[in-house]
N, C-alpha and C. Protein backbone atom coordinates (compact mmCIF):
# COMPACT_ATOMS: atom_id res chain seq x y z
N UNK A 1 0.84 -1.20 0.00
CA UNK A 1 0.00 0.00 0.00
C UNK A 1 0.87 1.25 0.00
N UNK A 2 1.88 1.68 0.95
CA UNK A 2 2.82 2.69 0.98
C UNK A 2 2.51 3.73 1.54
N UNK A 3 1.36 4.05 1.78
CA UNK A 3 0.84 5.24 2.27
C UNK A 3 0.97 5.42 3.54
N UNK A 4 2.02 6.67 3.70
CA UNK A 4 1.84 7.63 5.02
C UNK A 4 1.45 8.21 5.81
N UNK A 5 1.56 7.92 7.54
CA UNK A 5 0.76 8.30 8.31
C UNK A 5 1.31 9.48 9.28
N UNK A 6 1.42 10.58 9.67
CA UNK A 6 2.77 10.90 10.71
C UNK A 6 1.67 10.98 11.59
N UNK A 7 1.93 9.96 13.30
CA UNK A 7 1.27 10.25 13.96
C UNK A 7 1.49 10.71 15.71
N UNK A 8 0.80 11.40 16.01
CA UNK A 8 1.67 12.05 17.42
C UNK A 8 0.39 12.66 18.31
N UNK A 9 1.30 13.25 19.29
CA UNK A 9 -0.06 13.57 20.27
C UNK A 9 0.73 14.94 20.62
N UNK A 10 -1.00 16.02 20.04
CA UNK A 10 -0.21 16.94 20.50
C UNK A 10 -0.17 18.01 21.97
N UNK A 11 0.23 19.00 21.83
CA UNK A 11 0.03 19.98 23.03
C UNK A 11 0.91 19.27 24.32
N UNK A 12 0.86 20.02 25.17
CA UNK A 12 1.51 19.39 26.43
C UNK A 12 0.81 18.64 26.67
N UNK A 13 0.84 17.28 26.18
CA UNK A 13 0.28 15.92 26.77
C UNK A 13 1.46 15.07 26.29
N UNK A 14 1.30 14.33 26.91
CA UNK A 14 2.29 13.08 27.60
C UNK A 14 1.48 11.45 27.70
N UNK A 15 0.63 11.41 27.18
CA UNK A 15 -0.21 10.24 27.30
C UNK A 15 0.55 9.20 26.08
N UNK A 16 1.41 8.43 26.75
CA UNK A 16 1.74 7.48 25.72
C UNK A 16 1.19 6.44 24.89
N UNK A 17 0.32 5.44 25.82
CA UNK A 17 -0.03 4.13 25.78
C UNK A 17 -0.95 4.37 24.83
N UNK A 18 -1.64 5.36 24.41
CA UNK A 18 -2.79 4.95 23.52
C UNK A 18 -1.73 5.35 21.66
N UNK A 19 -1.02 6.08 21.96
CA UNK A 19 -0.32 6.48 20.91
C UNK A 19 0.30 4.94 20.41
N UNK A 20 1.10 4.34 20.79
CA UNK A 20 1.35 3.16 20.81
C UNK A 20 0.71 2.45 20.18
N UNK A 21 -0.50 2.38 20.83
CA UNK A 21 -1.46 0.98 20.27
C UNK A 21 -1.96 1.78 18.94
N UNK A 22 -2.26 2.64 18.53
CA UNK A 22 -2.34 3.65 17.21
C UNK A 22 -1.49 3.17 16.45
N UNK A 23 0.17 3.26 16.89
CA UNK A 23 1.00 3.15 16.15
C UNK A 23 0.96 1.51 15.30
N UNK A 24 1.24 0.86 16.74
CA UNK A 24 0.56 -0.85 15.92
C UNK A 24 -0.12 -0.91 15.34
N UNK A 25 -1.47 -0.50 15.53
CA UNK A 25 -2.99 -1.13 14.60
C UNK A 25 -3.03 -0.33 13.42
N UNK A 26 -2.07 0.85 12.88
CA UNK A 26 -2.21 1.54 11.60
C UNK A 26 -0.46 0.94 11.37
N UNK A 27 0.33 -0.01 11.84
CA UNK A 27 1.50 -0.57 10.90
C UNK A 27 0.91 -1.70 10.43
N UNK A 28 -0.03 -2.52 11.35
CA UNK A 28 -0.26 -3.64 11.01
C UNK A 28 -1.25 -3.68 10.11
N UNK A 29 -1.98 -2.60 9.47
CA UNK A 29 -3.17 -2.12 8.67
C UNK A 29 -2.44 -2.55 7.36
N UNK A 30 -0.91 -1.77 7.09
CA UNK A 30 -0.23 -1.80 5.68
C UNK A 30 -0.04 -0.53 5.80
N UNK A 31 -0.12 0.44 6.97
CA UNK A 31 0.59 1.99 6.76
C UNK A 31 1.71 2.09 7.01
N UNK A 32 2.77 3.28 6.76
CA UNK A 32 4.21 3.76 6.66
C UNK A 32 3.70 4.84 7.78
N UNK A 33 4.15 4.68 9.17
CA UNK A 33 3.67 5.15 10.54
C UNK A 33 5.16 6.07 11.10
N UNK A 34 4.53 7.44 10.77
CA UNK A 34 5.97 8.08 10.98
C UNK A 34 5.15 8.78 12.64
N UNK A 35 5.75 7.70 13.97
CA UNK A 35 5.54 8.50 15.39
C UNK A 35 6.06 9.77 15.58
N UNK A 36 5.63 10.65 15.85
CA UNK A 36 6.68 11.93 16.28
C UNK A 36 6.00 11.57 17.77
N UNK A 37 5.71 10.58 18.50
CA UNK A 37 5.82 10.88 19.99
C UNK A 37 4.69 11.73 20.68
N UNK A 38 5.09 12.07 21.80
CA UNK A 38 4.09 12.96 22.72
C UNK A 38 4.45 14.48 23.07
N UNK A 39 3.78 15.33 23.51
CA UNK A 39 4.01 16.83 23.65
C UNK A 39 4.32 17.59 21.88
N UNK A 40 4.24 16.81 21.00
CA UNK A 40 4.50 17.56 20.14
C UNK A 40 3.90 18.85 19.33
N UNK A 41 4.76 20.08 18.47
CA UNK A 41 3.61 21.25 18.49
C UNK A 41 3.43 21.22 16.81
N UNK A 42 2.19 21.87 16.34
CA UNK A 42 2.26 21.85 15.25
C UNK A 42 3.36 21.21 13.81
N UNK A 43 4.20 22.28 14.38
CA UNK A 43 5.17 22.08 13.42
C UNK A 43 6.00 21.23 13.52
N UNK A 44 5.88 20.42 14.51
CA UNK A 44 6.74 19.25 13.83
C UNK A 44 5.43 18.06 13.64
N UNK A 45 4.26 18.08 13.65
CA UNK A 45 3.62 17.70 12.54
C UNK A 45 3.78 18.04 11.67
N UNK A 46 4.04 19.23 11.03
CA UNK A 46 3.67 19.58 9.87
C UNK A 46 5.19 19.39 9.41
N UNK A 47 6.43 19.26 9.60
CA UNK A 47 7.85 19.00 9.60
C UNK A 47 7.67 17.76 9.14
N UNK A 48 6.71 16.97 10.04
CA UNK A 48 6.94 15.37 9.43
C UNK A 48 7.18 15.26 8.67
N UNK A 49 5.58 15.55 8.43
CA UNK A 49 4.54 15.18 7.04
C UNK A 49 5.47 15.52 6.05
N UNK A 50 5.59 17.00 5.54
CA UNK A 50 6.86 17.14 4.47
C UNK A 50 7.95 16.32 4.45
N UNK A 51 8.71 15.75 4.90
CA UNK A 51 9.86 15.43 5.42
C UNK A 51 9.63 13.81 4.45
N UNK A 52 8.44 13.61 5.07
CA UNK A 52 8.09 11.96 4.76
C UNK A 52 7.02 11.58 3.63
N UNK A 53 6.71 13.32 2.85
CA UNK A 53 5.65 13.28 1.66
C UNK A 53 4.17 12.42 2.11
N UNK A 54 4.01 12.82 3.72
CA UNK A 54 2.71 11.86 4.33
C UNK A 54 1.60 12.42 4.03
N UNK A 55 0.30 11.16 3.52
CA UNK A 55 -0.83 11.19 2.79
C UNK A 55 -2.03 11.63 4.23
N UNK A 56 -1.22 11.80 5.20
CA UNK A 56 -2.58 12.04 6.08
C UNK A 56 -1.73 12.53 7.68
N UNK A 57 -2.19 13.57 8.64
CA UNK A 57 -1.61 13.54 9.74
C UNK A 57 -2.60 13.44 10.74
N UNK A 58 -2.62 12.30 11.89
CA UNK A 58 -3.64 11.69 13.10
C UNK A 58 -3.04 12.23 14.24
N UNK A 59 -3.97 13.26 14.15
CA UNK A 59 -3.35 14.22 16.01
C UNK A 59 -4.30 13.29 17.23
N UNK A 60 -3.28 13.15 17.86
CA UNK A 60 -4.22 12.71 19.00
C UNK A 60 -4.40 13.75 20.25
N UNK A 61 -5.00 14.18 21.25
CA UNK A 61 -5.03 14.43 22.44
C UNK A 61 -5.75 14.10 23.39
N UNK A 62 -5.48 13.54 24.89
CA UNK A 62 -6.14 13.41 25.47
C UNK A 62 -6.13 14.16 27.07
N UNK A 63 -5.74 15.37 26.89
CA UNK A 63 -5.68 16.11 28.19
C UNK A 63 -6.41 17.00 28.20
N UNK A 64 -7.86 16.98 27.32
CA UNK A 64 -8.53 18.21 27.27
C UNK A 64 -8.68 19.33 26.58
N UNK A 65 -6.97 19.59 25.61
CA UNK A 65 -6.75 21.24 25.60
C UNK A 65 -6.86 20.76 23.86
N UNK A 66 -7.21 19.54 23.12
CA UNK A 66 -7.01 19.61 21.54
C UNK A 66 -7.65 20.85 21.11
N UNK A 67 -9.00 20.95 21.78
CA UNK A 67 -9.36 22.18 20.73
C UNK A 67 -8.77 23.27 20.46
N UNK A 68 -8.14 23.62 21.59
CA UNK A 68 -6.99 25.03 21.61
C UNK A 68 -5.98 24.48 20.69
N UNK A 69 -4.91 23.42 21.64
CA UNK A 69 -3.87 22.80 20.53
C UNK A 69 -4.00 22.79 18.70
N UNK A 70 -5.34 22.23 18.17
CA UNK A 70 -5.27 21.99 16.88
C UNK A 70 -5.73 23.55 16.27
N UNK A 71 -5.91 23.72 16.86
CA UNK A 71 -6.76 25.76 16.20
C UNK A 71 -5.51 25.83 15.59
N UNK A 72 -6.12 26.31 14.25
CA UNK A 72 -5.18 27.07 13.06
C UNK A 72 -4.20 26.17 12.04
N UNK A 73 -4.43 24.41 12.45
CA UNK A 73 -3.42 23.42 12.18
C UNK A 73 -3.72 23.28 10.69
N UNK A 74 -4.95 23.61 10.12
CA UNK A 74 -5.05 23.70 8.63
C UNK A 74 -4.50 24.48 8.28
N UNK A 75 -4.23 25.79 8.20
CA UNK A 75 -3.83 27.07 7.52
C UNK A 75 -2.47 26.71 7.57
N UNK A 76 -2.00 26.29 9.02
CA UNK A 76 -0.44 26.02 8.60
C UNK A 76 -0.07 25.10 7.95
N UNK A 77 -0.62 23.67 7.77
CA UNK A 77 -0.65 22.72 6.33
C UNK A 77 -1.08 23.70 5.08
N UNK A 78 -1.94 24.39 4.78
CA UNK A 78 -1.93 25.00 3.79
C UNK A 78 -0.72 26.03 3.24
N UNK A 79 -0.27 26.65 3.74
CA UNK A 79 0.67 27.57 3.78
C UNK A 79 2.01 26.34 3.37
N UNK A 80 2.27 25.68 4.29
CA UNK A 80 3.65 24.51 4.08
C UNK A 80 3.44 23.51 2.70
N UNK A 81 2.33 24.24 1.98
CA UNK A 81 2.40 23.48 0.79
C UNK A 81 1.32 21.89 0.67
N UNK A 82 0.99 21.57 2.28
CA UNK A 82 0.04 20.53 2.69
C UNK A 82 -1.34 20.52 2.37
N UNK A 83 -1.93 21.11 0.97
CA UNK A 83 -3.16 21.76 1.05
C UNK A 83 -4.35 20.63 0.91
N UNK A 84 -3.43 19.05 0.44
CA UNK A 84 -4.44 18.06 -0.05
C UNK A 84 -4.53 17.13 1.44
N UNK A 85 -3.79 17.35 2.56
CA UNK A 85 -3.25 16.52 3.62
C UNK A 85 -4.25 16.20 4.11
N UNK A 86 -4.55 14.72 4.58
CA UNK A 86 -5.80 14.07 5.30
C UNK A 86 -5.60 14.93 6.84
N UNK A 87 -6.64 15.56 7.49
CA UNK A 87 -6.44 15.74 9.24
C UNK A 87 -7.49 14.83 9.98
N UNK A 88 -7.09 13.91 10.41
CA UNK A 88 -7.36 13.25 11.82
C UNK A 88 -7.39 13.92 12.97
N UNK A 89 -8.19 14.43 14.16
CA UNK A 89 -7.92 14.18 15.44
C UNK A 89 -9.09 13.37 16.05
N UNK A 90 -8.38 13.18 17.41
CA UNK A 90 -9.01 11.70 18.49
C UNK A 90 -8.51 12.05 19.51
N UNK A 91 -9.58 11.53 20.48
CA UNK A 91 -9.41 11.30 21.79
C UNK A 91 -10.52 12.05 22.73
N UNK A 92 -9.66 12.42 24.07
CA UNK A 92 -10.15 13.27 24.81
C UNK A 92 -10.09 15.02 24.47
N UNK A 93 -10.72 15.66 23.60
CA UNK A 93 -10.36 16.49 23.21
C UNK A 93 -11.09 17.72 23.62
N UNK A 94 -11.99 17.70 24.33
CA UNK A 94 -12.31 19.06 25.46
C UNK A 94 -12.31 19.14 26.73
N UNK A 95 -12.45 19.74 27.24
CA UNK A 95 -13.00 19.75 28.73
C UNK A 95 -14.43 20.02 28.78
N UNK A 96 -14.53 19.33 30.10
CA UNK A 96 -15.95 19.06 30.83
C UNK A 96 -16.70 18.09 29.31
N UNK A 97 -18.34 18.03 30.20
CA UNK A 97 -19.55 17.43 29.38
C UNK A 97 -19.39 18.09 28.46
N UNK A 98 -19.54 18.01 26.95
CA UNK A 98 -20.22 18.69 25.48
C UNK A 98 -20.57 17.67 25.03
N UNK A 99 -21.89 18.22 23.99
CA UNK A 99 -21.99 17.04 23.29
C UNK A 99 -20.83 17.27 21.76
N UNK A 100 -20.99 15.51 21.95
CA UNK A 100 -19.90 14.83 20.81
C UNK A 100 -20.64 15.92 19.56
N UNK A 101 -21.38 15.76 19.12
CA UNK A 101 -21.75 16.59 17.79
C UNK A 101 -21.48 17.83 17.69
N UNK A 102 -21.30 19.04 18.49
CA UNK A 102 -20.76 19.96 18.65
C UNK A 102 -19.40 20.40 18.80
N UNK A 103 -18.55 19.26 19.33
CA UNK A 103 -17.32 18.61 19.38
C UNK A 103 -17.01 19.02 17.79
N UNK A 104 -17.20 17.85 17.57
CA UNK A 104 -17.13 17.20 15.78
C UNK A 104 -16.92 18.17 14.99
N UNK A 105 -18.11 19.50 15.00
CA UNK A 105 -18.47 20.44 13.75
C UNK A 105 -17.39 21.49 14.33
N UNK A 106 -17.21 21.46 15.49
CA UNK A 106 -16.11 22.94 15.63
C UNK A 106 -15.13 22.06 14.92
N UNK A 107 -14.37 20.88 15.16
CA UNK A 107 -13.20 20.21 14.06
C UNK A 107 -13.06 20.76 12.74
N UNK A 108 -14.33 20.19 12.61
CA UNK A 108 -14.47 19.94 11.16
C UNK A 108 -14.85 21.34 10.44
N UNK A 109 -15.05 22.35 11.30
CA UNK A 109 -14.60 23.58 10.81
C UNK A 109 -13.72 24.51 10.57
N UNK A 110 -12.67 24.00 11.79
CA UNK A 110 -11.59 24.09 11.83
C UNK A 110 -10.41 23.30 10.71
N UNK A 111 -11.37 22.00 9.88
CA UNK A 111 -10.89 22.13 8.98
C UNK A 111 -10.29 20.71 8.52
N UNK A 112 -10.69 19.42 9.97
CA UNK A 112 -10.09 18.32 10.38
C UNK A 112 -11.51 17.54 8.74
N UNK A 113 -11.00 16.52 8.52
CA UNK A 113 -11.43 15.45 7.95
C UNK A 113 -12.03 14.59 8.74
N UNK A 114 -11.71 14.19 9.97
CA UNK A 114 -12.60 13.19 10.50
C UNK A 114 -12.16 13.87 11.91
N UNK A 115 -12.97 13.19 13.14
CA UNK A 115 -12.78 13.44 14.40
C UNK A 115 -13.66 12.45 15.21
N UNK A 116 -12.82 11.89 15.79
CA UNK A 116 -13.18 11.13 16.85
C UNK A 116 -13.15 10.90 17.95
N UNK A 117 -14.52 10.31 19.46
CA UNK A 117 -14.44 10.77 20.33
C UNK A 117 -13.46 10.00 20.89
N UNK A 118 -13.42 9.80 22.36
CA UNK A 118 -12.84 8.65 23.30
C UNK A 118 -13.51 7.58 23.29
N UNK A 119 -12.46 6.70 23.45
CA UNK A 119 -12.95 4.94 23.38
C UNK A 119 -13.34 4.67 21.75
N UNK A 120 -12.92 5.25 20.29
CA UNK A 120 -13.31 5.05 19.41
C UNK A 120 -11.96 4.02 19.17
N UNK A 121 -12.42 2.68 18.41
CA UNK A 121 -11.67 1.30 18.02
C UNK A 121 -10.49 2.02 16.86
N UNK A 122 -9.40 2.11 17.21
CA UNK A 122 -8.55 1.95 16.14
C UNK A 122 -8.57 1.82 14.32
N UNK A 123 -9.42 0.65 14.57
CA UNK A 123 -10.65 0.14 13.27
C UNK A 123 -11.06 1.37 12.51
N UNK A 124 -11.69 1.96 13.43
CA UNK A 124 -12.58 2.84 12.19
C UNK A 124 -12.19 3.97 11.91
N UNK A 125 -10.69 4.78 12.36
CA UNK A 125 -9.71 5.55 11.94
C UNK A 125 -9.03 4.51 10.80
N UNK A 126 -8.66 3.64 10.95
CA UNK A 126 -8.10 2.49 9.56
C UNK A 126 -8.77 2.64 8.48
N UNK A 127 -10.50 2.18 8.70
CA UNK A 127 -11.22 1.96 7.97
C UNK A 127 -11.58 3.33 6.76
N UNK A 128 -11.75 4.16 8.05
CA UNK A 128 -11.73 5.80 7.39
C UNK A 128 -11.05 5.78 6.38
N UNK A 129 -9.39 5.44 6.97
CA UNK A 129 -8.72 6.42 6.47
C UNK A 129 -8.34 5.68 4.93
N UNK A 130 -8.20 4.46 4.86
CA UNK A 130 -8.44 3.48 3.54
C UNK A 130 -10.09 4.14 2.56
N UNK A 131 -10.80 4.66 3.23
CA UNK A 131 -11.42 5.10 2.18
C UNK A 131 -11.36 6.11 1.81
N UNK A 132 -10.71 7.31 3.19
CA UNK A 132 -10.33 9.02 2.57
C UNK A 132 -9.42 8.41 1.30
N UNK A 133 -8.67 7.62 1.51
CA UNK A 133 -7.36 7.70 0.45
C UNK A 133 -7.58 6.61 -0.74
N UNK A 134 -9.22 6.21 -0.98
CA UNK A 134 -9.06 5.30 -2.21
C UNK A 134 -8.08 4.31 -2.02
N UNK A 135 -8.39 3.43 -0.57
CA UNK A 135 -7.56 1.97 -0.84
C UNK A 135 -8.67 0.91 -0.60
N UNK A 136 -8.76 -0.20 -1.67
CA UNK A 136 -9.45 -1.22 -1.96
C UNK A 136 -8.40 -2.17 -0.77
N UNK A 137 -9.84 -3.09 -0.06
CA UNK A 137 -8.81 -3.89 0.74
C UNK A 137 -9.11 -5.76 0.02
């Protein structure tokens, strides 16, 4: 398949273990899984991705602050030349109760391709992302 993933968790979070199991279940899919790790800021997502010509970047966060963290993460893929780049984020990505659907549309106005809550299966970021990118399985 060949297709590139750069995936990391961003903002000051430090949550490893779920990054990990991300990393496995999208190598063992047939993806090219470039980790940049935990605490990472924009730009070295967006450093990856160039770096590694990656077809999609999967932000994760789970300390609450993604919505702040990812604000503006399209414009700077656009600007770095990233204008076709798949955006993923997942996890725990606000604080307090909201509902998930309100969640979702601020993303996805912000500009993300897919978004998913907590406790979502590995699977259906795979599944997604084989169909954002036209792969027959």
């Amino acid at each position: 398949m060949g297709k590139t993933v750069v995936l990391g968790v961003i903002g000051a979070d430090c949550h490893a273990v779920g990054n990990k199991i991300l990393e496995r279940a999208f190598s063992d899919a047939g993806f090219n899984v470039v980790n940049i790790g935990v605490m990472c800021s924009q730009e070295e997502f967006i450093s990856a991705a160039i770096e590694t010509n990656a077809d999609a970047i999967l932000v994760s966060s789970l300390y609450g602050h993604g919505e702040i963290d990812c604000r503006g993460l399209r414009e700077k893929c656009d600007e770095a030349g990233l204008k076709n780049i798949l955006l993923y984020a997942g996890g725990n990505l606000v604080v307090g109760k909201q509902e998930w659907s309100d969640v979702e549309k601020r993303f996805k106005e912000m500009g993300f391709n897919r978004v998913y809550p907590p406790g979502t299966s590995p699977e259906v970021g795979i599944n997604d992302l084989k169909h954002d990118l036209g792969i027959e399985d």
